[in-house]
PDB file of N, CA and C in Angstrom:
ATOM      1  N   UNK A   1      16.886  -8.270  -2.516  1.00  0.00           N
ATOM      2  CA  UNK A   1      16.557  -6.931  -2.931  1.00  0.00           C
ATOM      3  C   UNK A   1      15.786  -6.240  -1.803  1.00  0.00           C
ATOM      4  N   UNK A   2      15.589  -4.797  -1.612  1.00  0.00           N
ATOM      5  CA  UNK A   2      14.977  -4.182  -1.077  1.00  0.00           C
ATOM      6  C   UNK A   2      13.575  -3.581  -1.306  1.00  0.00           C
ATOM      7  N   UNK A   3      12.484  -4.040   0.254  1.00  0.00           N
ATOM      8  CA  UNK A   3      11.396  -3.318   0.003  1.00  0.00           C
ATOM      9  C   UNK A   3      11.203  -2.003   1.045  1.00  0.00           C
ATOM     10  N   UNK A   4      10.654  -1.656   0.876  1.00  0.00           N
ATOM     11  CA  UNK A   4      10.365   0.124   1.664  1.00  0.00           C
ATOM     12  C   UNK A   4       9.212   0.363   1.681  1.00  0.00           C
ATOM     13  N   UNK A   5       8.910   0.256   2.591  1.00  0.00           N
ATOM     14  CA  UNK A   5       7.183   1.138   3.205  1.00  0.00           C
ATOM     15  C   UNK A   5       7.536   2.459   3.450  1.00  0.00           C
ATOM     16  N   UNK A   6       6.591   3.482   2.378  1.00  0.00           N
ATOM     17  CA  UNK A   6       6.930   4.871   2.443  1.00  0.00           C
ATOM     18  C   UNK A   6       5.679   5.484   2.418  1.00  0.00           C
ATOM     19  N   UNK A   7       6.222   7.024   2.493  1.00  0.00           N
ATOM     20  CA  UNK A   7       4.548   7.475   3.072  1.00  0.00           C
ATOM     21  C   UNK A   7       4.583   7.937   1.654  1.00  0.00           C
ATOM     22  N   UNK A   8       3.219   7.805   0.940  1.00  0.00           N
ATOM     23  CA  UNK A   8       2.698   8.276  -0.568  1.00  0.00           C
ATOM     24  C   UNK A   8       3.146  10.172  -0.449  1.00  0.00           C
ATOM     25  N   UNK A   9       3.778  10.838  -1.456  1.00  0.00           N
ATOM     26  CA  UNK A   9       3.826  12.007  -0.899  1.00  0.00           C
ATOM     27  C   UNK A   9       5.342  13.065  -0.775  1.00  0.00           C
ATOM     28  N   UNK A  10       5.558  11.690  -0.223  1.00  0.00           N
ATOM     29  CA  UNK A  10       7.525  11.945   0.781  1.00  0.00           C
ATOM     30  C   UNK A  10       8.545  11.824  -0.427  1.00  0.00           C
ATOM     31  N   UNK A  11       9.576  12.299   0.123  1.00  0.00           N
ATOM     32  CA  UNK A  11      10.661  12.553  -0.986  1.00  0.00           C
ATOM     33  C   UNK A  11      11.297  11.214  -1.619  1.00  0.00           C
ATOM     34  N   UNK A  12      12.104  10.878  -2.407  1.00  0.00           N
ATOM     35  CA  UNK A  12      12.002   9.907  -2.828  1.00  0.00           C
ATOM     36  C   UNK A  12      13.237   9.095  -2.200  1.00  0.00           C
ATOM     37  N   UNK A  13      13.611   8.394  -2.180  1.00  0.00           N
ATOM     38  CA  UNK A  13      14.955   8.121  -1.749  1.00  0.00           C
ATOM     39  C   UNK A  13      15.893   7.395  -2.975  1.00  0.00           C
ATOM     40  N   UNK A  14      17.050   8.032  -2.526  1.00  0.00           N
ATOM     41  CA  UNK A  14      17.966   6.928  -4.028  1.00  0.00           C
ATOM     42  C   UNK A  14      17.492   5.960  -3.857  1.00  0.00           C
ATOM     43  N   UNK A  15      17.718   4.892  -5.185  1.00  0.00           N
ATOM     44  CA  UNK A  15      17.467   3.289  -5.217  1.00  0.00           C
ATOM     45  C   UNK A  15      16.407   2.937  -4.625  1.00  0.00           C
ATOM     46  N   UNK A  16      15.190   3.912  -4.193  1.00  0.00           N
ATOM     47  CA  UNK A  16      14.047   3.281  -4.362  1.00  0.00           C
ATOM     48  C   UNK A  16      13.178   1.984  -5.176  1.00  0.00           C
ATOM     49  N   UNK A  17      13.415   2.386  -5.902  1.00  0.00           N
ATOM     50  CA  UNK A  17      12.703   1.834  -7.265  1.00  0.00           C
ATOM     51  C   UNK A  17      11.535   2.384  -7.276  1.00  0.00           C
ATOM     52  N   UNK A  18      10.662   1.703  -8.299  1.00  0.00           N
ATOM     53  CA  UNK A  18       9.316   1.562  -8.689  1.00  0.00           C
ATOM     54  C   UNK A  18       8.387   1.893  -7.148  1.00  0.00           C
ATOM     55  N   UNK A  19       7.465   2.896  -7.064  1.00  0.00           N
ATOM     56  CA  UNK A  19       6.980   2.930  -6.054  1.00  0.00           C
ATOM     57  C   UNK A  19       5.559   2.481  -6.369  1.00  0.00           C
ATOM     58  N   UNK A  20       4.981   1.547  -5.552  1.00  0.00           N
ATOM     59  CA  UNK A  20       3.330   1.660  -5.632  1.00  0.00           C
ATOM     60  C   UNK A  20       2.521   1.936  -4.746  1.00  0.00           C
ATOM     61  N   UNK A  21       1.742   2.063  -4.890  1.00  0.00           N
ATOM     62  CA  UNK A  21       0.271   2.963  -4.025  1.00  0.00           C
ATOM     63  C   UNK A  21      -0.784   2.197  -3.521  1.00  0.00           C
ATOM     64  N   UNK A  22      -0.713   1.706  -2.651  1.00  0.00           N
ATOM     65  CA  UNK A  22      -1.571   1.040  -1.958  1.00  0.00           C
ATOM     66  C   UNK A  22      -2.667   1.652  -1.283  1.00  0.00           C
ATOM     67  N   UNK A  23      -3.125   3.244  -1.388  1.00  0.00           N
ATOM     68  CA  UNK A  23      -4.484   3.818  -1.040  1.00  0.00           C
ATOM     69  C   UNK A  23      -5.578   3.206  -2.020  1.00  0.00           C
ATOM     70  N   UNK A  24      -7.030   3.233  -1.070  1.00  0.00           N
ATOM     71  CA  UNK A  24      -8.276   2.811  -1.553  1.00  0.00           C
ATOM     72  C   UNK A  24      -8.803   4.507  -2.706  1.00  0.00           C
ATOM     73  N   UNK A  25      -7.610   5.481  -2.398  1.00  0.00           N
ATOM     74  CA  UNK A  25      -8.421   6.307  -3.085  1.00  0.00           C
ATOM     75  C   UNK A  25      -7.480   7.127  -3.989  1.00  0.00           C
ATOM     76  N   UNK A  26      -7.099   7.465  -4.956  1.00  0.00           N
ATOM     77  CA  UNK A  26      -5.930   8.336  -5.321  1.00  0.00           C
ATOM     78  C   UNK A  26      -5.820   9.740  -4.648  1.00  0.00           C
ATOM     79  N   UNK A  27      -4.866  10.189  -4.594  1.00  0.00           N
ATOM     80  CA  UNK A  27      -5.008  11.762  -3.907  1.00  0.00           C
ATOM     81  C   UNK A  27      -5.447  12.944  -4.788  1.00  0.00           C
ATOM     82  N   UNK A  28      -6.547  13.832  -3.502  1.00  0.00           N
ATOM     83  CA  UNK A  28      -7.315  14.891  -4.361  1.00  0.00           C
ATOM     84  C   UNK A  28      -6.430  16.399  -4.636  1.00  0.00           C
ATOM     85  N   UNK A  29      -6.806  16.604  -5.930  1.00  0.00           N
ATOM     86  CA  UNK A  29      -6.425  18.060  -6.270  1.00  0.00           C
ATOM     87  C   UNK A  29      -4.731  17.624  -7.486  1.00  0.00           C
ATOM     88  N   UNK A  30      -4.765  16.274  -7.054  1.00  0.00           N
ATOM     89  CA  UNK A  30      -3.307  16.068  -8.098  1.00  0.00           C
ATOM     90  C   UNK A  30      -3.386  15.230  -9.387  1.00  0.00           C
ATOM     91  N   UNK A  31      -3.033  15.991 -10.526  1.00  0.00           N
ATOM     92  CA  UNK A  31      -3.306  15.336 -11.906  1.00  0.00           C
ATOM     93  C   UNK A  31      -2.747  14.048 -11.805  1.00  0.00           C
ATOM     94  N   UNK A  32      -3.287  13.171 -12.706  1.00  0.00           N
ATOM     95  CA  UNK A  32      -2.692  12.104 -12.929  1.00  0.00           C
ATOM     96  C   UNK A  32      -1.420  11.577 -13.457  1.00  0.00           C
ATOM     97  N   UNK A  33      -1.192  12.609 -14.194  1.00  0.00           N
ATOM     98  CA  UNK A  33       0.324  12.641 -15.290  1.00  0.00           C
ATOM     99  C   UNK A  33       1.010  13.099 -14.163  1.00  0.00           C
ATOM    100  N   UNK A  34       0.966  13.823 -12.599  1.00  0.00           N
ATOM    101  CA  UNK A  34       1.516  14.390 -12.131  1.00  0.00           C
ATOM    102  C   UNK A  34       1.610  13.464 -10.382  1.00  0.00           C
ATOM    103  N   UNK A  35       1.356  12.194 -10.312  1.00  0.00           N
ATOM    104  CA  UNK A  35       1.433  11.209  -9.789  1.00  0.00           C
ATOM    105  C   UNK A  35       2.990  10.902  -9.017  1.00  0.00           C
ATOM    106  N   UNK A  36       3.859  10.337 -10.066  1.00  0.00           N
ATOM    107  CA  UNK A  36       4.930   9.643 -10.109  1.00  0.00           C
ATOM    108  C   UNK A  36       5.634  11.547  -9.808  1.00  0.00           C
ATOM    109  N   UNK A  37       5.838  12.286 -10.725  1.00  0.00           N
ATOM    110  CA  UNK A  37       6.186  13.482 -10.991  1.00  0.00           C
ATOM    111  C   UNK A  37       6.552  14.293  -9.318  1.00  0.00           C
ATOM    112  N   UNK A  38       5.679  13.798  -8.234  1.00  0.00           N
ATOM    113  CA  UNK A  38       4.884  14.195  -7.337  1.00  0.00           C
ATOM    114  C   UNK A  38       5.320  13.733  -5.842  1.00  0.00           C
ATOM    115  N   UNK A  39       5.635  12.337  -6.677  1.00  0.00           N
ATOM    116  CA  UNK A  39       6.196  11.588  -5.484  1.00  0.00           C
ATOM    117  C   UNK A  39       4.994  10.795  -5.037  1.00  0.00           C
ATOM    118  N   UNK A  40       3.955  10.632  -5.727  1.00  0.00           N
ATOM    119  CA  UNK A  40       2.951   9.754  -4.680  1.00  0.00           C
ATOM    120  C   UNK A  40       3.163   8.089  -5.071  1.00  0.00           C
ATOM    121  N   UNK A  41       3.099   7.720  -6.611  1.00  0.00           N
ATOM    122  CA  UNK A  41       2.820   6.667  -6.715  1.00  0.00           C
ATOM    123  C   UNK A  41       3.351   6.301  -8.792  1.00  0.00           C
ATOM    124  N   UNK A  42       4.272   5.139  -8.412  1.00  0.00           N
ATOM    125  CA  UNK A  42       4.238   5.138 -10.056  1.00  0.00           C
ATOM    126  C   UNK A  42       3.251   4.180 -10.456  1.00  0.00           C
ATOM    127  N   UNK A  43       3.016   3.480 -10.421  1.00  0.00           N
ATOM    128  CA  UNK A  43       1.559   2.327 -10.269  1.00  0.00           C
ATOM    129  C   UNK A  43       0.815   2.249  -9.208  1.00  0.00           C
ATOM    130  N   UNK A  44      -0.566   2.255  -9.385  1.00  0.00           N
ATOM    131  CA  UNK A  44      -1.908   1.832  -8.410  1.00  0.00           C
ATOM    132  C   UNK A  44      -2.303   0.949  -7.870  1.00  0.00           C
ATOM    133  N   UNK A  45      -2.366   0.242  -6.672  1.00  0.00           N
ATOM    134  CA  UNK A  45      -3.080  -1.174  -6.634  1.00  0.00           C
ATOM    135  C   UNK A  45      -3.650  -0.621  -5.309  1.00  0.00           C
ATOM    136  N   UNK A  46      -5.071  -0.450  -5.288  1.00  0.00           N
ATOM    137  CA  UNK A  46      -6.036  -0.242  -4.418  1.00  0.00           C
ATOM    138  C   UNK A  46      -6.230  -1.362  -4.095  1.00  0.00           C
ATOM    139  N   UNK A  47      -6.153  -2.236  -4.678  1.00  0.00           N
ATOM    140  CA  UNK A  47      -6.730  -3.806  -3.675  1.00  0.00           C
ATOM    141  C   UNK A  47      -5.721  -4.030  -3.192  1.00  0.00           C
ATOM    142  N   UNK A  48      -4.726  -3.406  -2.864  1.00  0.00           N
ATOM    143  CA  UNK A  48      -3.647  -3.962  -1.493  1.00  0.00           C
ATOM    144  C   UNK A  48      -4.120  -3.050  -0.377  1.00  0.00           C
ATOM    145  N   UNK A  49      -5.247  -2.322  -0.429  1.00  0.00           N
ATOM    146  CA  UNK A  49      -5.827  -1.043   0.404  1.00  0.00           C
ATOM    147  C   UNK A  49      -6.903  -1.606   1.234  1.00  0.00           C
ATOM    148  N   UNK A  50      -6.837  -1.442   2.627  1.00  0.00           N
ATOM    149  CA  UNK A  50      -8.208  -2.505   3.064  1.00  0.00           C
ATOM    150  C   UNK A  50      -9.300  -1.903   2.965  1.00  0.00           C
ATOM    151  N   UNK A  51     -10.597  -1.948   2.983  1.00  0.00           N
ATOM    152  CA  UNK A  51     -11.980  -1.630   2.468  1.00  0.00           C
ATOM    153  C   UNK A  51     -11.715  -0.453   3.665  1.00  0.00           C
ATOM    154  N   UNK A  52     -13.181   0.341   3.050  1.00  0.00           N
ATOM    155  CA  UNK A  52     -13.641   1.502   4.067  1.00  0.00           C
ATOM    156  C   UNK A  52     -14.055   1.271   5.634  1.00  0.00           C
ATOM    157  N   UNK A  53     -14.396   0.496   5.712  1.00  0.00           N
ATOM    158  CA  UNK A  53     -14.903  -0.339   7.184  1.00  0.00           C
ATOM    159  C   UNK A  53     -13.550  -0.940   7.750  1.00  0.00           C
ATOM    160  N   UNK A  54     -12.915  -1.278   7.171  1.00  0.00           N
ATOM    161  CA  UNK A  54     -11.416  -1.846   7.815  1.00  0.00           C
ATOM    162  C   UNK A  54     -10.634  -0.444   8.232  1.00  0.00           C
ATOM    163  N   UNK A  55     -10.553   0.307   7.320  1.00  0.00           N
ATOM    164  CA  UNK A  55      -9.671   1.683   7.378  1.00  0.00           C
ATOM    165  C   UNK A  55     -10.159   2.282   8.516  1.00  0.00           C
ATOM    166  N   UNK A  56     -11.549   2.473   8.826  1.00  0.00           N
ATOM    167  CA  UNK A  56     -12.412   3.057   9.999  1.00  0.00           C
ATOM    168  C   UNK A  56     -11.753   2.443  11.131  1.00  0.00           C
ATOM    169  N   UNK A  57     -12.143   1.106  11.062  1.00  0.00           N
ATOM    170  CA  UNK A  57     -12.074   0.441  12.765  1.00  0.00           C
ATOM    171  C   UNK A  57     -10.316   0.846  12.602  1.00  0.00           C
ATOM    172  N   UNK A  58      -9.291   0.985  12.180  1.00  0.00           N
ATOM    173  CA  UNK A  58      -8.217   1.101  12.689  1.00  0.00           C
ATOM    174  C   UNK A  58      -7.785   2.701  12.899  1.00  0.00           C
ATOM    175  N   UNK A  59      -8.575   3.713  12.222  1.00  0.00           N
ATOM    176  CA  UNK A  59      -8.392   4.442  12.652  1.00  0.00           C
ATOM    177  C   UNK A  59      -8.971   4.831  13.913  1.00  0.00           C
ATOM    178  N   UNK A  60     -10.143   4.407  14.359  1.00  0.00           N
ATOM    179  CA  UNK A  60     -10.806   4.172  15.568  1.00  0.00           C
ATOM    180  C   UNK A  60      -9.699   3.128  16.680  1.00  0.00           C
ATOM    181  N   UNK A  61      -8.937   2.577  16.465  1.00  0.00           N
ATOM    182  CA  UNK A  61      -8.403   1.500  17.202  1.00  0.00           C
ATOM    183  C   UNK A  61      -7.622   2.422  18.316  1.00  0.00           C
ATOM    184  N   UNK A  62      -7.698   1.968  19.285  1.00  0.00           N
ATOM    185  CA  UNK A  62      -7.243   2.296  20.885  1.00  0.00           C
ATOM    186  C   UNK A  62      -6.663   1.637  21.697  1.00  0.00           C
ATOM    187  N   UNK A  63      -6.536   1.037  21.624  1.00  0.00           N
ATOM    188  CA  UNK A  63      -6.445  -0.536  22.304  1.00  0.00           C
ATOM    189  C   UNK A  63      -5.784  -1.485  21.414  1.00  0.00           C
ATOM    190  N   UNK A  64      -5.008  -2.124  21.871  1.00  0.00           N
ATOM    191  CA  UNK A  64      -3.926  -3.327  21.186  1.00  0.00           C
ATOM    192  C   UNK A  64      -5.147  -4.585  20.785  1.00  0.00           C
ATOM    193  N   UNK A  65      -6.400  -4.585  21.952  1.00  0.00           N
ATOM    194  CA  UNK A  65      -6.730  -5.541  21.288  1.00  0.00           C
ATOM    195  C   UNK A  65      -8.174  -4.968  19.892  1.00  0.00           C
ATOM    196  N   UNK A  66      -8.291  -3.766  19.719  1.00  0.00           N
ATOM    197  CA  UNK A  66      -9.157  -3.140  18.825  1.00  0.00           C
ATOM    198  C   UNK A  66      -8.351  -3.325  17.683  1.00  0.00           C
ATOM    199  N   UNK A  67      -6.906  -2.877  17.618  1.00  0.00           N
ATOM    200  CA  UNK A  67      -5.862  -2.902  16.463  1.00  0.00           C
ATOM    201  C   UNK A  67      -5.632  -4.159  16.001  1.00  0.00           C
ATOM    202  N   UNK A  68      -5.825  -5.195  16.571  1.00  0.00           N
ATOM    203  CA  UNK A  68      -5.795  -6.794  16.967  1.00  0.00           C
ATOM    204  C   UNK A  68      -6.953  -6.816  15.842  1.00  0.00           C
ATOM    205  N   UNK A  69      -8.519  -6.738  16.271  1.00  0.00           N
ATOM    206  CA  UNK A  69      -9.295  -6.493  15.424  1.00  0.00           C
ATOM    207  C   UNK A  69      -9.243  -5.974  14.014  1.00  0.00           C
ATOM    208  N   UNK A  70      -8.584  -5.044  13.765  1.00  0.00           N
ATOM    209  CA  UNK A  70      -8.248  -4.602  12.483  1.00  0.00           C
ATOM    210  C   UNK A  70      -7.269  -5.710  11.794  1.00  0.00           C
ATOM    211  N   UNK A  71      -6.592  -5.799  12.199  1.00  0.00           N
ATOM    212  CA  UNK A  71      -5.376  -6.683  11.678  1.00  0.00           C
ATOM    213  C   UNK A  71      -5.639  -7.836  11.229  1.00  0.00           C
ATOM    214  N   UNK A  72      -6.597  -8.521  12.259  1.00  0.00           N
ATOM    215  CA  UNK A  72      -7.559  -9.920  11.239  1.00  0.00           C
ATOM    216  C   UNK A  72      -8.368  -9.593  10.438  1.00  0.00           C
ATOM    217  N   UNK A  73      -8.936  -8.302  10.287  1.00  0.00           N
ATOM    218  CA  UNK A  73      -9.854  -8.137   9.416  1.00  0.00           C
ATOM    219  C   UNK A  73      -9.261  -7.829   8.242  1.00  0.00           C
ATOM    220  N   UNK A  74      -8.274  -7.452   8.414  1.00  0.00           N
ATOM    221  CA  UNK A  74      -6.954  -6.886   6.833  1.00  0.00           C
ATOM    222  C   UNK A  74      -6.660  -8.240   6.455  1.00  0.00           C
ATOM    223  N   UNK A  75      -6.209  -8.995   7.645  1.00  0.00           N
ATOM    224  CA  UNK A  75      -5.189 -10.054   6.543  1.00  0.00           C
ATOM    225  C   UNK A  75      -6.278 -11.138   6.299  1.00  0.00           C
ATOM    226  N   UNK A  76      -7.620 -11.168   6.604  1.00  0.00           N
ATOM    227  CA  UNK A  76      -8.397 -11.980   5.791  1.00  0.00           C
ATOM    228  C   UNK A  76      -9.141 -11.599   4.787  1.00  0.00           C
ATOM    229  N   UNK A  77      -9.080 -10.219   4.555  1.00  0.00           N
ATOM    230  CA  UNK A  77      -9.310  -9.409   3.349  1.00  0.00           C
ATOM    231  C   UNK A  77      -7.961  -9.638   2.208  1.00  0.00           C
ATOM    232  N   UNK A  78      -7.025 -10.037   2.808  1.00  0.00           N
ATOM    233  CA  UNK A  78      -5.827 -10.018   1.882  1.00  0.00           C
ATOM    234  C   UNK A  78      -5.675 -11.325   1.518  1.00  0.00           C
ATOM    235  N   UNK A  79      -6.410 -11.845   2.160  1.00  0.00           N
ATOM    236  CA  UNK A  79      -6.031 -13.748   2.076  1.00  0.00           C
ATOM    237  C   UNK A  79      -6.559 -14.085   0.879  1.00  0.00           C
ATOM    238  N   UNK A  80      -8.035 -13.037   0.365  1.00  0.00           N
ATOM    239  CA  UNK A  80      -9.238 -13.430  -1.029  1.00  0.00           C
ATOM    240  C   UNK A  80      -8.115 -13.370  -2.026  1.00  0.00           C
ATOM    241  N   UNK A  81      -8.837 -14.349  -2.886  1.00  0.00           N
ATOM    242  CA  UNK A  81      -7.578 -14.683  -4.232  1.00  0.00           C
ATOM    243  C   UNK A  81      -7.132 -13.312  -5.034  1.00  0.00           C
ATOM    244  N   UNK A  82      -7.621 -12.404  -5.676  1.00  0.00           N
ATOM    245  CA  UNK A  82      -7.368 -11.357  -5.974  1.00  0.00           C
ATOM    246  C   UNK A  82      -6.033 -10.745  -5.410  1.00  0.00           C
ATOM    247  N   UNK A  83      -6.015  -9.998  -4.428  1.00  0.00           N
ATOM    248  CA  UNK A  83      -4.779  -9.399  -3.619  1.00  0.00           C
ATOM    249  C   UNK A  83      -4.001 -10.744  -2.856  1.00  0.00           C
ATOM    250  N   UNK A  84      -4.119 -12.016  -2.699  1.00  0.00           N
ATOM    251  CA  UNK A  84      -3.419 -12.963  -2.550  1.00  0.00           C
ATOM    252  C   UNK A  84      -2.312 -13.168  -3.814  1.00  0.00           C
ATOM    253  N   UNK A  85      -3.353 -13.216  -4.572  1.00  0.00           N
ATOM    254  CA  UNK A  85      -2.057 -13.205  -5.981  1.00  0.00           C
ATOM    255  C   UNK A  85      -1.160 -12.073  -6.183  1.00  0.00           C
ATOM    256  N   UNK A  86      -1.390 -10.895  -5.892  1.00  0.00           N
ATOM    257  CA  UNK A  86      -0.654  -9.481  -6.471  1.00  0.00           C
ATOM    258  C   UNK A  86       0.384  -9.365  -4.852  1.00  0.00           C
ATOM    259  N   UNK A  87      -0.127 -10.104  -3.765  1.00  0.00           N
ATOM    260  CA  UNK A  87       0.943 -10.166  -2.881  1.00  0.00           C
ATOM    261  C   UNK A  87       1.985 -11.370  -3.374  1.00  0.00           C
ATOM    262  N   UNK A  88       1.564 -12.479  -3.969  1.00  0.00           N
ATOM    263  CA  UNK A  88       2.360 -13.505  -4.419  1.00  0.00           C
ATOM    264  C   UNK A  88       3.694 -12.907  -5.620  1.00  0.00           C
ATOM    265  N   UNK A  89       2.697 -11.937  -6.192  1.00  0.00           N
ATOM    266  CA  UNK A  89       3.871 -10.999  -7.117  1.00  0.00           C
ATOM    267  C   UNK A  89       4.917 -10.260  -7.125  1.00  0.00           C
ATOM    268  N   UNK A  90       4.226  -9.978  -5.226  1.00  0.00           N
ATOM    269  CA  UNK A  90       5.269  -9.047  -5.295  1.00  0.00           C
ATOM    270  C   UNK A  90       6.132  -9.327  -4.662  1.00  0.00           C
ATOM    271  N   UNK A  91       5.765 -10.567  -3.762  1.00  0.00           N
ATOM    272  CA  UNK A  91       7.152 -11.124  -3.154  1.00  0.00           C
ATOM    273  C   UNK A  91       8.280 -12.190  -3.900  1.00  0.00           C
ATOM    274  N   UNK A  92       7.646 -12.765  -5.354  1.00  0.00           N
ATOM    275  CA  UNK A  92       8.619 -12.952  -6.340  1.00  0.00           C
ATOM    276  C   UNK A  92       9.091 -11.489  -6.650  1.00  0.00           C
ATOM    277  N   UNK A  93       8.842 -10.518  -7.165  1.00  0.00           N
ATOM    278  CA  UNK A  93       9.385  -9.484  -7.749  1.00  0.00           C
ATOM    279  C   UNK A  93      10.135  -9.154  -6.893  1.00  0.00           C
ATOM    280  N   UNK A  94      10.443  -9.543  -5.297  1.00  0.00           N
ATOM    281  CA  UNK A  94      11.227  -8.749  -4.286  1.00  0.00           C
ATOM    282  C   UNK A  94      12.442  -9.876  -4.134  1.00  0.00           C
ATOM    283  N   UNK A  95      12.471 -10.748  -5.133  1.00  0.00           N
ATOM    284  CA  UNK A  95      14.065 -11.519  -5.413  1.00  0.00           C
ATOM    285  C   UNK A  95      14.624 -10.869  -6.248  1.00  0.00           C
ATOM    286  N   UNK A  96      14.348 -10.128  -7.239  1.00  0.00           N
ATOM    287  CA  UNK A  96      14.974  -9.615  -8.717  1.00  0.00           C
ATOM    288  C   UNK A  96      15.152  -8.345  -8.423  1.00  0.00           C
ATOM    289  N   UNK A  97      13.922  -7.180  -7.969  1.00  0.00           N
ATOM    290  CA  UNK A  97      13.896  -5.657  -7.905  1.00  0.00           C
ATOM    291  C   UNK A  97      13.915  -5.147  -6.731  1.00  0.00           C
ATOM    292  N   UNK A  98      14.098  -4.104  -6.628  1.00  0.00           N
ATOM    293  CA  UNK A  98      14.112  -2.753  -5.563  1.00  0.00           C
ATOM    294  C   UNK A  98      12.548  -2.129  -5.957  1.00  0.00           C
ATOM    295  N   UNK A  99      11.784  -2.100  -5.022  1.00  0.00           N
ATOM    296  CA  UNK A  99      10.608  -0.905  -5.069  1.00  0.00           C
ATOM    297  C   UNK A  99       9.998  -0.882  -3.589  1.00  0.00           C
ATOM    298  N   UNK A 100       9.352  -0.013  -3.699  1.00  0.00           N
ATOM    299  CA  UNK A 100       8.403   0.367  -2.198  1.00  0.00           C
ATOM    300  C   UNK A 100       6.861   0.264  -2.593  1.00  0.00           C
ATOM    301  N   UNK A 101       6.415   0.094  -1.345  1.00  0.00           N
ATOM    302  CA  UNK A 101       4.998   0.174  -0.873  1.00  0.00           C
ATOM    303  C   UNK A 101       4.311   1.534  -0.690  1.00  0.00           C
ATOM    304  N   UNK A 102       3.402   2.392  -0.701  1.00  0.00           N
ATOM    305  CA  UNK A 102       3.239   3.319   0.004  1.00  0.00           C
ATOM    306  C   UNK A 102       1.992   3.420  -0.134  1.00  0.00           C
ATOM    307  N   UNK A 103       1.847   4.404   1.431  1.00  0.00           N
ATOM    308  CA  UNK A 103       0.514   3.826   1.996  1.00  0.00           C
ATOM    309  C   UNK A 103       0.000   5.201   2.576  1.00  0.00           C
TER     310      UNK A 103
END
């Protein structure tokens, strides 16, 4: 089956599927009922979102080895059992369904 990293926002594409939302924050000024409607997100999972201090240093990142820095700091944030399991989910769910990521 197919997964898709999409930008939260963007138009939808056929056979997407189920899209989820991997921001630490929902987007401002847009109702909630008006989410999916919207194109941002049909389900939430902020803990696939790396903390505020992770999000910083990579937007700060310059350098391959600063981005380097970020990148261990994500995937050992992703490694804690919590978002370890909901990544374990979703890569069973990516034998059976079609959905995207968006970020």
């Amino acid at each position: 089956m197919t997964i898709r990293i999409v930008r939260l926002g963007s138009k939808r594409i056929p056979g997407e599927g189920l899209r989820i939302g991997t921001v630490r924050r929902p987007p401002r000024g847009v109702l909630k009922e008006d989410y999916a409607k919207k194109d941002w997100y049909d389900v939430w999972l902020p803990e696939l979102s790396p903390d505020a201090d992770t999000v910083k240093r990579a937007l700060a990142a310059n350098t391959d080895s600063e981005w380097q820095v970020f990148a261990r700091k994500y995937r050992a944030e992703m490694s804690r059992p919590e978002p370890n399991r909901l990544l374990e989910l979703l890569a069973g769910l990516s034998r059976t369904t079609d959905f995207s990521v968006g970020c």
